[in-house]
N, C-alpha and C. Protein backbone atom coordinates (compact mmCIF):
# COMPACT_ATOMS: atom_id res chain seq x y z
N UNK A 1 0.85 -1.18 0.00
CA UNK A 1 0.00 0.00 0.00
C UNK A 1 0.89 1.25 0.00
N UNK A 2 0.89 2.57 -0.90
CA UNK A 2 1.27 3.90 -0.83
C UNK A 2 0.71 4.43 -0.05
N UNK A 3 2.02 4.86 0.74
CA UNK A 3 1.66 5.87 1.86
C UNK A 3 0.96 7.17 1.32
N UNK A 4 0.35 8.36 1.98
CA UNK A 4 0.05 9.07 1.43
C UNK A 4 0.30 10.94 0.76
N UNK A 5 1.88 10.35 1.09
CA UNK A 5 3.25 11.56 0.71
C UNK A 5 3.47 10.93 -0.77
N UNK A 6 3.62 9.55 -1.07
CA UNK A 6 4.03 9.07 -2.39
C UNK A 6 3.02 9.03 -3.17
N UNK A 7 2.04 8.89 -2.54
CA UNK A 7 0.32 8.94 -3.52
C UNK A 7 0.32 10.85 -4.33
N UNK A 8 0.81 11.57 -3.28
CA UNK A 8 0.98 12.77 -3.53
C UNK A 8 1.49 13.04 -4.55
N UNK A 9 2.81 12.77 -4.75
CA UNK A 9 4.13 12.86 -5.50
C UNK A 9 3.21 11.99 -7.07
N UNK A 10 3.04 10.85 -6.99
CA UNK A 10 2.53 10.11 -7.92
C UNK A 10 1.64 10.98 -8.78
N UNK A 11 0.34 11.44 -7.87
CA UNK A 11 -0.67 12.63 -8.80
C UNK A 11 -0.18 13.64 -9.33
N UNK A 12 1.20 14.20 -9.05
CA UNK A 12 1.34 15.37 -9.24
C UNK A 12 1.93 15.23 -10.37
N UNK A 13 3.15 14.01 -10.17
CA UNK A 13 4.05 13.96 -11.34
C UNK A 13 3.52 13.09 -12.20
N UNK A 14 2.17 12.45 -12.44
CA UNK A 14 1.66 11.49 -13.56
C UNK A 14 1.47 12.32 -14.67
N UNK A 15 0.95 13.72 -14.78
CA UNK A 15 0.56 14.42 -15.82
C UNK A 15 1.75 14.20 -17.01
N UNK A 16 2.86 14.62 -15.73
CA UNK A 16 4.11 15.01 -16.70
C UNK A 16 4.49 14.14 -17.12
N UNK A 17 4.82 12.70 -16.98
CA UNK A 17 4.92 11.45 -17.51
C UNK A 17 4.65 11.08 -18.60
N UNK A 18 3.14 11.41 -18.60
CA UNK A 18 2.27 11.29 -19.65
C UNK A 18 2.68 12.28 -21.00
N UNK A 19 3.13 13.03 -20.57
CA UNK A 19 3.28 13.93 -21.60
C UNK A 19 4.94 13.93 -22.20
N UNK A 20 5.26 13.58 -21.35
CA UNK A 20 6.80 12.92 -21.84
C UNK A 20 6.76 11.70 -22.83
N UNK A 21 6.08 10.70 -22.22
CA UNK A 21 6.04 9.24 -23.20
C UNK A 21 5.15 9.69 -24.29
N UNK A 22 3.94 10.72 -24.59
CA UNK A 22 3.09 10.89 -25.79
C UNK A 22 4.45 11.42 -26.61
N UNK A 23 4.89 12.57 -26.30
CA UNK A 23 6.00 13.34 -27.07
C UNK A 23 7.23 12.25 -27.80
N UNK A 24 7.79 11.44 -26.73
CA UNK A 24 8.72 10.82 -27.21
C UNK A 24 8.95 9.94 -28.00
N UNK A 25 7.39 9.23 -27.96
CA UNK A 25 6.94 7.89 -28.07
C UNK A 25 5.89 8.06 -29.66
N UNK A 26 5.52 9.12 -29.96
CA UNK A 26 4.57 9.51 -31.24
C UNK A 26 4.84 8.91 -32.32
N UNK A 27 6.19 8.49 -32.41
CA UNK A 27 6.49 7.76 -34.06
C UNK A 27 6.13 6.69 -33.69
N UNK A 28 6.84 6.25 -32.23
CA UNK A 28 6.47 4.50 -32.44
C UNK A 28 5.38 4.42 -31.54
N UNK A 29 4.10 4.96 -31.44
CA UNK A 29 2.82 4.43 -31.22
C UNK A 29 1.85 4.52 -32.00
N UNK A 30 0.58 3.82 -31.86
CA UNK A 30 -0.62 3.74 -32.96
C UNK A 30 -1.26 4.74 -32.48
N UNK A 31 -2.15 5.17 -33.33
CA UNK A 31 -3.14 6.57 -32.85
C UNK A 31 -3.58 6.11 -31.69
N UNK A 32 -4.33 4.79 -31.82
CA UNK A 32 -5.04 4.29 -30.57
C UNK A 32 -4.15 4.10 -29.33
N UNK A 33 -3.28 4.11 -29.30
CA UNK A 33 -2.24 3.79 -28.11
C UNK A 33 -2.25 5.56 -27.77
N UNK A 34 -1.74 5.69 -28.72
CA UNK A 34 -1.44 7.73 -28.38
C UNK A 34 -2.78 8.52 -27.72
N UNK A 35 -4.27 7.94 -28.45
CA UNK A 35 -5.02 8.55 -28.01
C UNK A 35 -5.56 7.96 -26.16
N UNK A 36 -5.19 6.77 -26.20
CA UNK A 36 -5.59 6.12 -24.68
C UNK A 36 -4.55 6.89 -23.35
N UNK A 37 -3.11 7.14 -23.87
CA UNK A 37 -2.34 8.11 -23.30
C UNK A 37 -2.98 9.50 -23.17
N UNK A 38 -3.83 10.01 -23.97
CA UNK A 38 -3.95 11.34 -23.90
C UNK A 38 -5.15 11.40 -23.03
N UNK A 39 -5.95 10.57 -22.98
CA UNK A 39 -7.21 10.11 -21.71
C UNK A 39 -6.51 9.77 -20.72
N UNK A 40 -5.64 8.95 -20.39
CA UNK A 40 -5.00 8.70 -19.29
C UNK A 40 -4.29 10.41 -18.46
N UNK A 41 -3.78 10.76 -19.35
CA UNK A 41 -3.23 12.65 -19.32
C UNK A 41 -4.41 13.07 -18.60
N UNK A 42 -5.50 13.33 -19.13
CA UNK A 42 -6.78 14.01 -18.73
C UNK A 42 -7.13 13.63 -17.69
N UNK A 43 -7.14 12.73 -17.36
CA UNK A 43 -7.80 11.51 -16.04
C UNK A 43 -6.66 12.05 -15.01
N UNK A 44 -5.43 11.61 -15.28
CA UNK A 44 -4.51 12.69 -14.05
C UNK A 44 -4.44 13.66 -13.61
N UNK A 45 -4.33 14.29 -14.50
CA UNK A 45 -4.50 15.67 -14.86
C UNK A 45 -6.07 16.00 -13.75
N UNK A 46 -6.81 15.30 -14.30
CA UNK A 46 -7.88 16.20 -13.12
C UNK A 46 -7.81 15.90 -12.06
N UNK A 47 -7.40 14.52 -11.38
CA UNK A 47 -7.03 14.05 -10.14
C UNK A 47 -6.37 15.08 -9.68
N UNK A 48 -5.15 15.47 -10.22
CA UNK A 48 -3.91 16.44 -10.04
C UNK A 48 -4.60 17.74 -9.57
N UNK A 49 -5.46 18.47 -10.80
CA UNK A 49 -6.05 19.85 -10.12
C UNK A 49 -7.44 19.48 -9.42
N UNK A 50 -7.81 18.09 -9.05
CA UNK A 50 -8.59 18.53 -8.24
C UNK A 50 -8.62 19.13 -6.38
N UNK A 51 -6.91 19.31 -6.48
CA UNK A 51 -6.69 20.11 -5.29
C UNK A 51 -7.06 21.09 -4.84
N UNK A 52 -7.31 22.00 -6.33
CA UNK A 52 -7.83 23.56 -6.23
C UNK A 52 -8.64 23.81 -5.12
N UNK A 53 -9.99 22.40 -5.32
CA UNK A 53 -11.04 22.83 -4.69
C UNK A 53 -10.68 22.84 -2.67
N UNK A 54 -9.21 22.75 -2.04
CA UNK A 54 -8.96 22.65 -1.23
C UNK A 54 -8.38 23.91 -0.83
N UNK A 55 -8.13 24.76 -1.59
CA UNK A 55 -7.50 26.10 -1.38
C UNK A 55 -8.31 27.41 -1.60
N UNK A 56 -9.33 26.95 -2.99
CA UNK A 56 -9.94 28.34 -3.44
C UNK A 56 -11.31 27.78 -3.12
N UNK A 57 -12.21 29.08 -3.38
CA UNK A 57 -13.91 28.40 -2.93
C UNK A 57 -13.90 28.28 -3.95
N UNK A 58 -15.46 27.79 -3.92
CA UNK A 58 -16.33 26.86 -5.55
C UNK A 58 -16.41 28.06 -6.32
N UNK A 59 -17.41 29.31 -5.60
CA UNK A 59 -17.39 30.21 -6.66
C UNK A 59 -16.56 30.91 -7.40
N UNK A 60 -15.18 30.99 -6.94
CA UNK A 60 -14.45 31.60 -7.49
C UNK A 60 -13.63 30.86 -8.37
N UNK A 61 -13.43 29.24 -8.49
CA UNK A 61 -13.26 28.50 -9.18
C UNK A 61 -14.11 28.42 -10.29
N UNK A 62 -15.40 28.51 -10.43
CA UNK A 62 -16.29 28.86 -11.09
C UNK A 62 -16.13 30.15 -12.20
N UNK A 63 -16.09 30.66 -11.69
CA UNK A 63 -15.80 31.93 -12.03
C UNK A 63 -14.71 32.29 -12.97
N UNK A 64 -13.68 31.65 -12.69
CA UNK A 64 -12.63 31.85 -13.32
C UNK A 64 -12.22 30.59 -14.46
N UNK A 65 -12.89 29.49 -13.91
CA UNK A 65 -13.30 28.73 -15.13
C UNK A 65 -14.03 29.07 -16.16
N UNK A 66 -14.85 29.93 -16.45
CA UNK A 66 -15.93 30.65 -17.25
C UNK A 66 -14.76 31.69 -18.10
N UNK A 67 -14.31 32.94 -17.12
CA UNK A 67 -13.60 33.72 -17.63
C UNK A 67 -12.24 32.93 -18.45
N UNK A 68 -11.76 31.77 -18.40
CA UNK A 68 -10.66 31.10 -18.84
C UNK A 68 -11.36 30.94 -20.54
N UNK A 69 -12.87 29.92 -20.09
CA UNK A 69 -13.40 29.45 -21.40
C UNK A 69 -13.31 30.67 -22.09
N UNK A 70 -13.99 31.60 -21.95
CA UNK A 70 -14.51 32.46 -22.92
C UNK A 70 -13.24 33.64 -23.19
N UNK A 71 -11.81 33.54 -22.44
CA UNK A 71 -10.81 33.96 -22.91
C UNK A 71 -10.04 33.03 -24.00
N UNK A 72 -10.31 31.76 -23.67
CA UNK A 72 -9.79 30.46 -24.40
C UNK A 72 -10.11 30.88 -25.89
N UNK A 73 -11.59 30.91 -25.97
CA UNK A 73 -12.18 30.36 -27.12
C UNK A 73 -11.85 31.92 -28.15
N UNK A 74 -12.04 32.79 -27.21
CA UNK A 74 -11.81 34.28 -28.07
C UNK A 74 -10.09 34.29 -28.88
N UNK A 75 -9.41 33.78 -27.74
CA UNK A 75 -7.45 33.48 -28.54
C UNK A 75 -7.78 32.38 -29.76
N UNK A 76 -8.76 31.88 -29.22
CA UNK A 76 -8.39 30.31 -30.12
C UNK A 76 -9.00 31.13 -31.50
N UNK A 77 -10.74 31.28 -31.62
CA UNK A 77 -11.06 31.45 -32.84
C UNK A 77 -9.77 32.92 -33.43
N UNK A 78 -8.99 33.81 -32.95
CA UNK A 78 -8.25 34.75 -33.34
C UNK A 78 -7.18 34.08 -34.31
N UNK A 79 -6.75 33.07 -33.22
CA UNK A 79 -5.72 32.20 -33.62
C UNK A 79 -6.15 31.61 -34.92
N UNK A 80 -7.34 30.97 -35.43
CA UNK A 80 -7.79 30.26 -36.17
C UNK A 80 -8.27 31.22 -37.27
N UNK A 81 -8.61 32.13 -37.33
CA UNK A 81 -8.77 33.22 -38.64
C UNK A 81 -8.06 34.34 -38.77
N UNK A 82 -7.07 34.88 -38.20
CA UNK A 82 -6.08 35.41 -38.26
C UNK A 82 -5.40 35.30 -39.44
N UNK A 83 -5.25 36.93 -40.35
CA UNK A 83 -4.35 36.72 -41.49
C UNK A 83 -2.88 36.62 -40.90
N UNK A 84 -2.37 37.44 -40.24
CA UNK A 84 -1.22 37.51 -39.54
C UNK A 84 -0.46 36.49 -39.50
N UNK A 85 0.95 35.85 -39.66
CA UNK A 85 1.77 34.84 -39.25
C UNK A 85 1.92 35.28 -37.72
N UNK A 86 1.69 33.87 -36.60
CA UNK A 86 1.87 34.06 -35.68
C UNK A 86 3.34 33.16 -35.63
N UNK A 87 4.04 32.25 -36.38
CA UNK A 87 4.88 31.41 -35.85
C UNK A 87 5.94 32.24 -35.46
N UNK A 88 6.00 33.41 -35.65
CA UNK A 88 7.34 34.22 -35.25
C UNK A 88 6.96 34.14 -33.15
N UNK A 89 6.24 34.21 -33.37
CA UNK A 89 5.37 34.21 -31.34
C UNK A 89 6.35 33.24 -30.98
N UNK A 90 6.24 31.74 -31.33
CA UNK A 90 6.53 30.27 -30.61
C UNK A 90 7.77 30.53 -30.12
N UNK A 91 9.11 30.90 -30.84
CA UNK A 91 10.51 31.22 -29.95
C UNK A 91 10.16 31.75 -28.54
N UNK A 92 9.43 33.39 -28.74
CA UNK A 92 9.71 34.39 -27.39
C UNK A 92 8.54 33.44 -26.89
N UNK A 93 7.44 32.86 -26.80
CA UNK A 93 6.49 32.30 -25.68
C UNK A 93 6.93 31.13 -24.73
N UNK A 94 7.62 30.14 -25.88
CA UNK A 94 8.48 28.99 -25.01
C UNK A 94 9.69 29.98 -24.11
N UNK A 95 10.22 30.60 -24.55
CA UNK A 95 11.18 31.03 -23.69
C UNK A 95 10.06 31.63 -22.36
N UNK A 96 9.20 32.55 -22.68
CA UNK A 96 8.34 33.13 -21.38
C UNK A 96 8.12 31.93 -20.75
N UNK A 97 7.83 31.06 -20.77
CA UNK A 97 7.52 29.76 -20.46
C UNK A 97 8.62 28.77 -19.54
N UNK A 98 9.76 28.88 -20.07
CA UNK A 98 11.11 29.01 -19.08
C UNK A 98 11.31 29.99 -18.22
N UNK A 99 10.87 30.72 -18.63
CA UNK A 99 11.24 31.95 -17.52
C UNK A 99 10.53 31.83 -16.63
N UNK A 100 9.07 31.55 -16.62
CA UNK A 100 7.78 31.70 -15.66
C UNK A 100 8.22 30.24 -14.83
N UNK A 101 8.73 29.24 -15.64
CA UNK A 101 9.13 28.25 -14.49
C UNK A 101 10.11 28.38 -13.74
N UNK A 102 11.91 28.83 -14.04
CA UNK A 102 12.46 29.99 -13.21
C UNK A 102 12.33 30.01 -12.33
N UNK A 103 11.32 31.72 -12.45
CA UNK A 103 11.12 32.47 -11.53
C UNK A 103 9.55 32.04 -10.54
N UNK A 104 9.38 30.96 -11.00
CA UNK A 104 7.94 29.95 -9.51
C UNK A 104 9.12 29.20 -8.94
N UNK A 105 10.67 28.43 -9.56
CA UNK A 105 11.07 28.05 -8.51
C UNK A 105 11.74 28.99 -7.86
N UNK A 106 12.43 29.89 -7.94
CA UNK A 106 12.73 30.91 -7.17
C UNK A 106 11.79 31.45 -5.99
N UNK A 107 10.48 31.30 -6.70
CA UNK A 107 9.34 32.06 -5.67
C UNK A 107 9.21 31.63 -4.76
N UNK A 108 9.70 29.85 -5.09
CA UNK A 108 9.40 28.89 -4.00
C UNK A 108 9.98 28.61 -3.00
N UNK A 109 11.40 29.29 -2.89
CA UNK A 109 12.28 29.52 -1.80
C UNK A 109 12.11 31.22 -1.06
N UNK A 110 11.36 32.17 -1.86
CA UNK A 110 11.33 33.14 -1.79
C UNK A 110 9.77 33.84 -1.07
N UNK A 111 9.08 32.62 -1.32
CA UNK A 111 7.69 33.60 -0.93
C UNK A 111 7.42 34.40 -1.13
N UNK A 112 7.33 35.16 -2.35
CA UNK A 112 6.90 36.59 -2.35
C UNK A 112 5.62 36.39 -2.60
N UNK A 113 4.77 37.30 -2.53
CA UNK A 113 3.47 37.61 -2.83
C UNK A 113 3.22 38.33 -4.10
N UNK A 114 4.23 39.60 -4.04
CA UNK A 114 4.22 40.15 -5.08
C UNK A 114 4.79 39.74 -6.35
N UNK A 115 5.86 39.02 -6.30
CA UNK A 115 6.63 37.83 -7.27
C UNK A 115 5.31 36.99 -7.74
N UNK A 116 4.73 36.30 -7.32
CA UNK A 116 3.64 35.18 -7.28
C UNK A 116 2.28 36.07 -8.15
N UNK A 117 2.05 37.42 -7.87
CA UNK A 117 0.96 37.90 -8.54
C UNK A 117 2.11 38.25 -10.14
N UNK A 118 2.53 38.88 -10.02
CA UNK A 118 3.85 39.06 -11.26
C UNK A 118 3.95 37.83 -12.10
N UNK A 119 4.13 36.63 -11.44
CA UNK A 119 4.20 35.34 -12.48
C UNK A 119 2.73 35.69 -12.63
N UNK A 120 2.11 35.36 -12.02
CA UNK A 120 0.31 34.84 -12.37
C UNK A 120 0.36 35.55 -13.17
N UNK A 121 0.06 37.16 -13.77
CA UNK A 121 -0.21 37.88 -14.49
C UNK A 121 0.57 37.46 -15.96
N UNK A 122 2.09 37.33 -15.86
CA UNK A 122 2.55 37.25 -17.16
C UNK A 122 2.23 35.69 -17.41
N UNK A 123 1.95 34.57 -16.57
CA UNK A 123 1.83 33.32 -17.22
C UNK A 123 0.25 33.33 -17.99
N UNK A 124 -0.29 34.39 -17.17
CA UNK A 124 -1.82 34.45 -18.89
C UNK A 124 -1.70 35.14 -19.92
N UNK A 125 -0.86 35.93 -20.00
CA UNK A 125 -0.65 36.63 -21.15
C UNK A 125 0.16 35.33 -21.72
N UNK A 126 1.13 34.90 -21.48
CA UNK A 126 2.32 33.95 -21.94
C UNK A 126 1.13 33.00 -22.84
N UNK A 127 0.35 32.27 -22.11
CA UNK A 127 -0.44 31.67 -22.56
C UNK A 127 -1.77 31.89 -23.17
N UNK A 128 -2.24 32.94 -22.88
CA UNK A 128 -3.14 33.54 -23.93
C UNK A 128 -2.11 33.72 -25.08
N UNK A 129 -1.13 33.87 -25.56
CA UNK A 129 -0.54 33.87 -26.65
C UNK A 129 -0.43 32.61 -27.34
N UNK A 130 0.26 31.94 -26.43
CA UNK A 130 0.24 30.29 -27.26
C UNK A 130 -0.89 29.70 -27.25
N UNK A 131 -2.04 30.24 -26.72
CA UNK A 131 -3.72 29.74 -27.16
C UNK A 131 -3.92 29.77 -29.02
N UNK A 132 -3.56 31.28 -29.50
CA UNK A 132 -3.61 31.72 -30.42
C UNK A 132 -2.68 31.07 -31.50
N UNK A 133 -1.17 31.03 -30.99
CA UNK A 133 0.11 30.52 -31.99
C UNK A 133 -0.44 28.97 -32.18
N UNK A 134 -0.81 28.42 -31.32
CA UNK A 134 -1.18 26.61 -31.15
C UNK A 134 -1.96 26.27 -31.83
N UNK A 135 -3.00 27.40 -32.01
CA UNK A 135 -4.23 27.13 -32.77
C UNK A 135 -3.89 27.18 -34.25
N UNK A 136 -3.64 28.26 -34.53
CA UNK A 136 -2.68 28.42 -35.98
C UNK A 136 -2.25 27.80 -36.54
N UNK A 137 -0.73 27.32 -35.31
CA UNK A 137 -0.18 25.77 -35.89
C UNK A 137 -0.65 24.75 -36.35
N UNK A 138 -2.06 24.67 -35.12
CA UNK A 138 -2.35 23.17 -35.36
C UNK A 138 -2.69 23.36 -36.60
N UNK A 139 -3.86 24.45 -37.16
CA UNK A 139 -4.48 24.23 -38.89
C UNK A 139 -3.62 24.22 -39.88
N UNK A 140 -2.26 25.06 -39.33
CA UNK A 140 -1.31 24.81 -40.41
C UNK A 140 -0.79 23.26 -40.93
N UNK A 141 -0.42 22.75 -39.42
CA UNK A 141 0.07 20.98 -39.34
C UNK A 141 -1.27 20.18 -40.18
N UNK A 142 -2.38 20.46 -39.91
CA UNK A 142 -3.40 19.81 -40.38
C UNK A 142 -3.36 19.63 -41.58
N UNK A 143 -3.63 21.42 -42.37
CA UNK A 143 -3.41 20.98 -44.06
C UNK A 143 -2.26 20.32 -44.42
N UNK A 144 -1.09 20.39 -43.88
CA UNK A 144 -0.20 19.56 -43.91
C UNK A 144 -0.08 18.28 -44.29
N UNK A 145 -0.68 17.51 -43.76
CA UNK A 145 -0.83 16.01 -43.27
C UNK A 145 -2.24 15.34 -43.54
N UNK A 146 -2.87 16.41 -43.66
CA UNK A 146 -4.21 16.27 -44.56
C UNK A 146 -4.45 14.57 -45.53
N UNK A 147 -5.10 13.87 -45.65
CA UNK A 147 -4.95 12.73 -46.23
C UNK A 147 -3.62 11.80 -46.29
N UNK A 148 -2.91 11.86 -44.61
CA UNK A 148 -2.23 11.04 -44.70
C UNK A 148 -2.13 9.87 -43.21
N UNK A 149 -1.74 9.06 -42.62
CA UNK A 149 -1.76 8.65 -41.85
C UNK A 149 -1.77 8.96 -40.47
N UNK A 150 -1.06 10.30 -40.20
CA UNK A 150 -0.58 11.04 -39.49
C UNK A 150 -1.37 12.20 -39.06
N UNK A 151 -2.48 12.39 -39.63
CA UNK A 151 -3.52 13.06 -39.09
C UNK A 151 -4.09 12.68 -37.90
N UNK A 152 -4.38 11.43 -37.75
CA UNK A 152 -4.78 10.97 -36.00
C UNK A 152 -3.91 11.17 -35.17
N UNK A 153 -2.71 11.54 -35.41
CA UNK A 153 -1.63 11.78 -34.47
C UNK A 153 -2.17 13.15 -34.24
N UNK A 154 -2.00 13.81 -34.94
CA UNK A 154 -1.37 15.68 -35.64
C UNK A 154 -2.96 15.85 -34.50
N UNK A 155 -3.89 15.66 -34.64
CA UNK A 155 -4.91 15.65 -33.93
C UNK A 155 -4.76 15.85 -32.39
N UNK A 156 -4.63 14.59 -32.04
CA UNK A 156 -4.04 14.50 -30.69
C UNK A 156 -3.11 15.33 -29.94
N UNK A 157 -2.11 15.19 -30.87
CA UNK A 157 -1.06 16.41 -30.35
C UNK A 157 -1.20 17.59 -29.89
N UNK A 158 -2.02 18.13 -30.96
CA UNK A 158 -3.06 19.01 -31.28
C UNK A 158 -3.84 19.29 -30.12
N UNK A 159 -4.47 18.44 -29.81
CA UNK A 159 -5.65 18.84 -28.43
C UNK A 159 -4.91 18.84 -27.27
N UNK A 160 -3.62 17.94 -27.46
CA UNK A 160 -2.85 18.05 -25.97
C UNK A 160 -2.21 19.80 -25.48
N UNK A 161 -1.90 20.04 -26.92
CA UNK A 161 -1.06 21.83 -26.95
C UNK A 161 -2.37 22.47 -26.10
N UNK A 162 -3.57 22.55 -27.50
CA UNK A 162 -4.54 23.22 -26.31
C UNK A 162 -4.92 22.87 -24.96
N UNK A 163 -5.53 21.57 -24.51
CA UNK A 163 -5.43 21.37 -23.58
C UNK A 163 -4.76 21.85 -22.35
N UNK A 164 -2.98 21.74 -22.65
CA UNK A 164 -2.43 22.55 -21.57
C UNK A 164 -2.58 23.64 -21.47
N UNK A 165 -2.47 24.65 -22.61
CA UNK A 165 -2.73 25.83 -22.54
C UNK A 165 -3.91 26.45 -21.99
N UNK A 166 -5.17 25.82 -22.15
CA UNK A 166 -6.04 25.87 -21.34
C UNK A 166 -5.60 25.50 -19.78
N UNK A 167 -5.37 24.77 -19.12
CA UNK A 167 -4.90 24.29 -17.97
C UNK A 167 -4.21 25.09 -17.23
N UNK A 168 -3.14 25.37 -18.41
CA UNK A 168 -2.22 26.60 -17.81
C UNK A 168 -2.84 28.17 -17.65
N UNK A 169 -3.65 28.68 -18.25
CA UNK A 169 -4.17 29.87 -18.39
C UNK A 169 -5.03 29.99 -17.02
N UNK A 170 -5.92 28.71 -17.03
CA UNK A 170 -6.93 28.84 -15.88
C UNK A 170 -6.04 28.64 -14.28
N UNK A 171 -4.99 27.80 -14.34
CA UNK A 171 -4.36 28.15 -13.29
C UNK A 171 -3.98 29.34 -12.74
N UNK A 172 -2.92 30.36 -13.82
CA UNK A 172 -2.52 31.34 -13.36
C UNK A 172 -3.35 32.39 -13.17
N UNK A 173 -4.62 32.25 -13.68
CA UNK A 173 -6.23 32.81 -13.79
C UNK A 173 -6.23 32.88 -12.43
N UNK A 174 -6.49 31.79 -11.78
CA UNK A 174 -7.14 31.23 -10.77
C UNK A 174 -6.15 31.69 -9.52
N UNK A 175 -5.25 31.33 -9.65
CA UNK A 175 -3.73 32.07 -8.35
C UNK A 175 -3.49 33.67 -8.78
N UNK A 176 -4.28 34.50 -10.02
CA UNK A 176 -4.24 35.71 -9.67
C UNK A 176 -5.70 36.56 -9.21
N UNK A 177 -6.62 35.71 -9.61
CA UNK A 177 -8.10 36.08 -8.84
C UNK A 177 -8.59 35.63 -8.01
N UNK A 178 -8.22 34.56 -8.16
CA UNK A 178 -9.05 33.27 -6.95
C UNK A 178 -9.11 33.57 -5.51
N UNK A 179 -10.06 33.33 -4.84
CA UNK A 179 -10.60 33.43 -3.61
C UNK A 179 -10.07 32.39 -2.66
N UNK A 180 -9.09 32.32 -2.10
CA UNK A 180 -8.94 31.07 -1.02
C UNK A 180 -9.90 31.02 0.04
N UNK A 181 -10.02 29.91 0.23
CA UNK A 181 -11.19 29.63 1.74
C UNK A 181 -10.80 30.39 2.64
């Protein structure tokens, strides 16, 4: 039986697992293998944030789940009819993206408050950006691959980018509005 420090550790770090073996593993798995990984992702993944509901109240979880969707979907359709080339974005966002991890472990020896609202703030912009660049990509990868095998992949992949990005947006959403109990 797992004690319940390693049960901890286990939920937290399964997401990332998952997303390591989909990435690494994409040539040599079948869609169906790739897509049962990406349910397995999801299934952790909510185990994982269903901590929230131990820190912030319902309504404000609520709340900021709503404001996430309807920020989501506004980047995404931008992203998706946009004349503009966004791929010039993907360099500086992954790097914001290093940086924002950084400076949370720094925070994490540091406690700041004001550091902690500072990440929160730039990790939704960071990611309201790659809502938009991801989306782009993906239709770009799509016509791409369009009538070939590799579309059930390109798919998947596809929903995993958004996915996090969603995940990620509503987090730092949520640790810069959110209501703790």
């Amino acid at each position: 039986m797992m004690s319940p420090g390693i049960l901890k550790w286990v939920i937290m770090l399964s997401p990332l697992a998952f997303i390591l073996v989909m990435n690494f593993g994409i040539n040599r798995m079948s869609t169906m293998t790739l897509q049962a990984c990406f349910w397995g992702f999801a299934t952790v993944m909510g185990l994982s944030m269903s901590t929230i509901f131990l820190v912030y109240t319902g309504a404000s979880i609520a709340q900021t789940f709503f404001a996430t969707s309807a920020a989501f979907a506004g980047l995404s359709l931008w992203g998706y009819t946009t004349k503009k080339d966004l791929s010039g974005m993907g360099t500086f966002l992954i790097m914001g993206v290093v940086g924002l991890l950084v400076a949370s472990i720094i925070n994490i020896f540091m406690q700041s408050g004001t550091m902690n609202l500072v990440i929160s703030f730039v990790g939704v912009l960071i990611f309201a950006g790659l809502t938009a660049y991801d989306t782009q990509r993906i239709k770009s990868m799509y016509s791409y691959v369009a009538g070939t095998d590799m579309v059930g992949k390109t798919v998947i992949m596809g929903a995993l980018s958004l996915y996090l990005d969603f995940i990620n947006m509503f987090q730092f959403l949520l640790s810069f509005l959110g209501n703790r109990d």
